[in-house]
PDB file of N, CA and C in Angstrom:
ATOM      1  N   UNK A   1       0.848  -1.208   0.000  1.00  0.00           N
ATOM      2  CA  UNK A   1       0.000   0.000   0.000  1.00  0.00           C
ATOM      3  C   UNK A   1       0.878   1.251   0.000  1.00  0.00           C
ATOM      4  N   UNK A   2       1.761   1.225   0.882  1.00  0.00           N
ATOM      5  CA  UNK A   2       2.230   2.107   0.834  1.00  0.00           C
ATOM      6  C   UNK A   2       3.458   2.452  -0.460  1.00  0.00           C
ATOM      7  N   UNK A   3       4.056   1.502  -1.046  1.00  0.00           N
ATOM      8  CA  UNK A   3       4.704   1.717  -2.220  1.00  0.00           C
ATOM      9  C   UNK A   3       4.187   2.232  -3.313  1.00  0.00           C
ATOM     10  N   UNK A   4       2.775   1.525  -3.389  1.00  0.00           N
ATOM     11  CA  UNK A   4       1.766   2.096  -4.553  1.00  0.00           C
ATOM     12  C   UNK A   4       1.903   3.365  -4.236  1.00  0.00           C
ATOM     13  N   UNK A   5       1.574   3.727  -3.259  1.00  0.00           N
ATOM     14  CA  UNK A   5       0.975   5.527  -2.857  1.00  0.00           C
ATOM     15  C   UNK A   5       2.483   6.316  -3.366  1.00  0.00           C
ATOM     16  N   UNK A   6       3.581   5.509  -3.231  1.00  0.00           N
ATOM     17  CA  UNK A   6       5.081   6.329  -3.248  1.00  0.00           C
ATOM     18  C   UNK A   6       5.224   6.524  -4.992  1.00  0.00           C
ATOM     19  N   UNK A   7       4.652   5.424  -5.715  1.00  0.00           N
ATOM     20  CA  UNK A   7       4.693   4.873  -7.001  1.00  0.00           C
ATOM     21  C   UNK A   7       3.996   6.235  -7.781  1.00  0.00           C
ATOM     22  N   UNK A   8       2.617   6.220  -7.222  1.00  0.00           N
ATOM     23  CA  UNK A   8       1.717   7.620  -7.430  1.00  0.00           C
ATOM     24  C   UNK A   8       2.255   9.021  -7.779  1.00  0.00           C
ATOM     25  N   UNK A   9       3.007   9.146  -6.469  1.00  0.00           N
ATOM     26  CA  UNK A   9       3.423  10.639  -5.276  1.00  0.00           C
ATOM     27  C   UNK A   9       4.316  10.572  -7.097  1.00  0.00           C
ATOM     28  N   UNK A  10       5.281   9.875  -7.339  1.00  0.00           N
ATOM     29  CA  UNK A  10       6.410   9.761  -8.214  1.00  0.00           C
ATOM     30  C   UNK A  10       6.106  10.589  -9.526  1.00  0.00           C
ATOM     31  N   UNK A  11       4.737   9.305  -9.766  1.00  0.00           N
ATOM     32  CA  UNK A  11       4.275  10.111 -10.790  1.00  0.00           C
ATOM     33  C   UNK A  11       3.383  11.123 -11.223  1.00  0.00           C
ATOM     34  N   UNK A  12       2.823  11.344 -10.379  1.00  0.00           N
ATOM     35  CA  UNK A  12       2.714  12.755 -10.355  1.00  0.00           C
ATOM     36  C   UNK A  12       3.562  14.229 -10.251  1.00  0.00           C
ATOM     37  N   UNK A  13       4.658  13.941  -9.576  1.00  0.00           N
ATOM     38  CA  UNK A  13       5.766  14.743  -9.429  1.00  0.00           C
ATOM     39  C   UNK A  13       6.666  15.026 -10.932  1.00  0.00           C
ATOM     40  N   UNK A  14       6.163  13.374 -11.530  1.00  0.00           N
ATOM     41  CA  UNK A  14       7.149  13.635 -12.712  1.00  0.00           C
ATOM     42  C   UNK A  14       6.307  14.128 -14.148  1.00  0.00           C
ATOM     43  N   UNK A  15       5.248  13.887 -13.805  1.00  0.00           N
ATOM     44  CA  UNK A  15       3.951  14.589 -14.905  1.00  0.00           C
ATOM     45  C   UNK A  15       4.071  16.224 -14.681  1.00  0.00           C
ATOM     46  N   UNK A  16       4.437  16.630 -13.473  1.00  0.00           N
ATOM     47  CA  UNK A  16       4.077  18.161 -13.241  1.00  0.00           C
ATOM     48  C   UNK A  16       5.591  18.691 -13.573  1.00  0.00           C
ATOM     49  N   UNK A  17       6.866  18.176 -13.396  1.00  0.00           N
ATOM     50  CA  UNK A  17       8.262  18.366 -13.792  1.00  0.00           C
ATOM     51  C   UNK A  17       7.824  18.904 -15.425  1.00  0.00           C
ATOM     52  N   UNK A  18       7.498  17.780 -16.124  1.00  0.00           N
ATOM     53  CA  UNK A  18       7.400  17.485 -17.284  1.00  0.00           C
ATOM     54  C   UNK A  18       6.175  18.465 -17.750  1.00  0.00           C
ATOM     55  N   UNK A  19       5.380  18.950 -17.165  1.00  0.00           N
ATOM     56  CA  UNK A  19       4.234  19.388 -17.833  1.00  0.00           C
ATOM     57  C   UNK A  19       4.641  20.830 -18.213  1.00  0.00           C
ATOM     58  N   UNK A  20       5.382  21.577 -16.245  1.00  0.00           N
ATOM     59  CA  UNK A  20       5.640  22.917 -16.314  1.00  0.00           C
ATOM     60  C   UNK A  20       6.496  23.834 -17.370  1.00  0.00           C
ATOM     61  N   UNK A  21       7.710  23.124 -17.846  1.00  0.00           N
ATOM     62  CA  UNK A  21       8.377  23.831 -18.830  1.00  0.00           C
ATOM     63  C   UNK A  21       7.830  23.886 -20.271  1.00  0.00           C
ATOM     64  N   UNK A  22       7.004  22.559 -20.393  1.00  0.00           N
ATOM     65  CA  UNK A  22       5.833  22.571 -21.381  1.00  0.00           C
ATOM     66  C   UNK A  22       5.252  23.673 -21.497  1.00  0.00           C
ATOM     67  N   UNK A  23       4.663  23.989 -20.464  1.00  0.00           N
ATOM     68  CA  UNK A  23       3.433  25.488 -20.680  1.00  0.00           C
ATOM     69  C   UNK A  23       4.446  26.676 -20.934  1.00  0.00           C
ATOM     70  N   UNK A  24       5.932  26.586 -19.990  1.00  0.00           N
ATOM     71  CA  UNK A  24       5.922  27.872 -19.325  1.00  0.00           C
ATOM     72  C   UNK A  24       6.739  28.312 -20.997  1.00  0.00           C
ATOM     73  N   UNK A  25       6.876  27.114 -22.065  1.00  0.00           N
ATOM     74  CA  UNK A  25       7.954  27.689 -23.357  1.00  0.00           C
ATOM     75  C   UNK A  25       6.547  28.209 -23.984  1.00  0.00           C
ATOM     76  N   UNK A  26       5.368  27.126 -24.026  1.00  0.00           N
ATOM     77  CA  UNK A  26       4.171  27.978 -25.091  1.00  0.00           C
ATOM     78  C   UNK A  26       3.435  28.916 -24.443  1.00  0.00           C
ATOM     79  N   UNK A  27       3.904  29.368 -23.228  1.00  0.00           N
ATOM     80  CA  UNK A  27       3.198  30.728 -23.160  1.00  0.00           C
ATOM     81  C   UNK A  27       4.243  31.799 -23.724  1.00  0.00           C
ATOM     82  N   UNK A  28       5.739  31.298 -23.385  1.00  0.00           N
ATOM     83  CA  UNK A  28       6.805  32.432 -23.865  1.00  0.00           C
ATOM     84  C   UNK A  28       6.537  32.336 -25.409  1.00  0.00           C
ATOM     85  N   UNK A  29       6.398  31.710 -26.072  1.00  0.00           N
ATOM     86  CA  UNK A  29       6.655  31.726 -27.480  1.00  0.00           C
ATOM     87  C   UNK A  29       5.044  32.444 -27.602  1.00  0.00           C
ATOM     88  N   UNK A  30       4.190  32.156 -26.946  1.00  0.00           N
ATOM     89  CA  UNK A  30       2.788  32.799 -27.648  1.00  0.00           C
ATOM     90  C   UNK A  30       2.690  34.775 -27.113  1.00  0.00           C
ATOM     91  N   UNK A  31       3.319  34.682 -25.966  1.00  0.00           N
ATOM     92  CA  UNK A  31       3.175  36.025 -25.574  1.00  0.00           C
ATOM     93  C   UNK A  31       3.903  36.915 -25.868  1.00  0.00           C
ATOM     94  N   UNK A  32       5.457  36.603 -26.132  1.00  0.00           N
ATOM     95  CA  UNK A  32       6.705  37.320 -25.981  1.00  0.00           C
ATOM     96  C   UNK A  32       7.779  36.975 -26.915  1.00  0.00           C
ATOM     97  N   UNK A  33       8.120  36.767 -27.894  1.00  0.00           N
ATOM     98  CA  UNK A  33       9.038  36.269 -28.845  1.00  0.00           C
ATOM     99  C   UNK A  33      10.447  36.368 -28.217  1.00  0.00           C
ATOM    100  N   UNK A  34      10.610  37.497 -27.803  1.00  0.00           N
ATOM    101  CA  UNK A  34      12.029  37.799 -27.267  1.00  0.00           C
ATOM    102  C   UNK A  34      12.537  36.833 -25.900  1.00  0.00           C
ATOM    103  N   UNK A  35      11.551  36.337 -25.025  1.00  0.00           N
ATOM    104  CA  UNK A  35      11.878  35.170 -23.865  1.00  0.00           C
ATOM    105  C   UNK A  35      12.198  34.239 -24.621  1.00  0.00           C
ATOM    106  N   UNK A  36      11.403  33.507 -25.771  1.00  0.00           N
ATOM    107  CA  UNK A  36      12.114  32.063 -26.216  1.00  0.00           C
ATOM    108  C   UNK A  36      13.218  32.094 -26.819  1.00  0.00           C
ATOM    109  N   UNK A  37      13.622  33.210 -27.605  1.00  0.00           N
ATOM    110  CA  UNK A  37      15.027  33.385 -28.568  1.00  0.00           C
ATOM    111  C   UNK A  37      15.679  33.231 -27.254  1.00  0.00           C
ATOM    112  N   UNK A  38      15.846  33.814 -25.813  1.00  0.00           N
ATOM    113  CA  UNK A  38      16.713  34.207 -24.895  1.00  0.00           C
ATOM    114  C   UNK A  38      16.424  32.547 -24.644  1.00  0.00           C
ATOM    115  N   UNK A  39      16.079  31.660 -24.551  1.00  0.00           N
ATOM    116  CA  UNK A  39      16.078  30.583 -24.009  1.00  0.00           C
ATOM    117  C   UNK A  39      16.946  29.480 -24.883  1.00  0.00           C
ATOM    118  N   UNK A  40      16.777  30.102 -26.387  1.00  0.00           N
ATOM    119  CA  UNK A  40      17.365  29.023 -27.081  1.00  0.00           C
ATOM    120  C   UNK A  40      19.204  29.821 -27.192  1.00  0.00           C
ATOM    121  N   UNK A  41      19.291  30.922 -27.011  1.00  0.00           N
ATOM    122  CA  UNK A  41      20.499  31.180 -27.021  1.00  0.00           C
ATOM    123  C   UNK A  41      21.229  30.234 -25.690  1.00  0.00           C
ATOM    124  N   UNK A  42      20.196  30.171 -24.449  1.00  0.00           N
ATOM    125  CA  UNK A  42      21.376  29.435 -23.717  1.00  0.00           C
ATOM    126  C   UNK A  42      21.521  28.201 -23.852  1.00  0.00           C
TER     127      UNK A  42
END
């Protein structure tokens, strides 16, 4: 029981890792052109 729940906690942690830089590039690229160029320069 309790591994399942750790198994969960995991993936959820790694869906929201994975989700956040997702949004946070298509909001830069939809709002601001100049944040994503600065992102791909580094």
């Amino acid at each position: 029981m309790r591994r399942g729940f750790g198994i969960l906690l995991a993936t959820i942690a790694l869906a929201l890792f994975g989700a956040v830089p997702i949004a946070t590039t298509s909001i830069d690229s939809g709002a601001s052109t100049p944040n994503s160029t600065e992102w791909g320069d580094r």
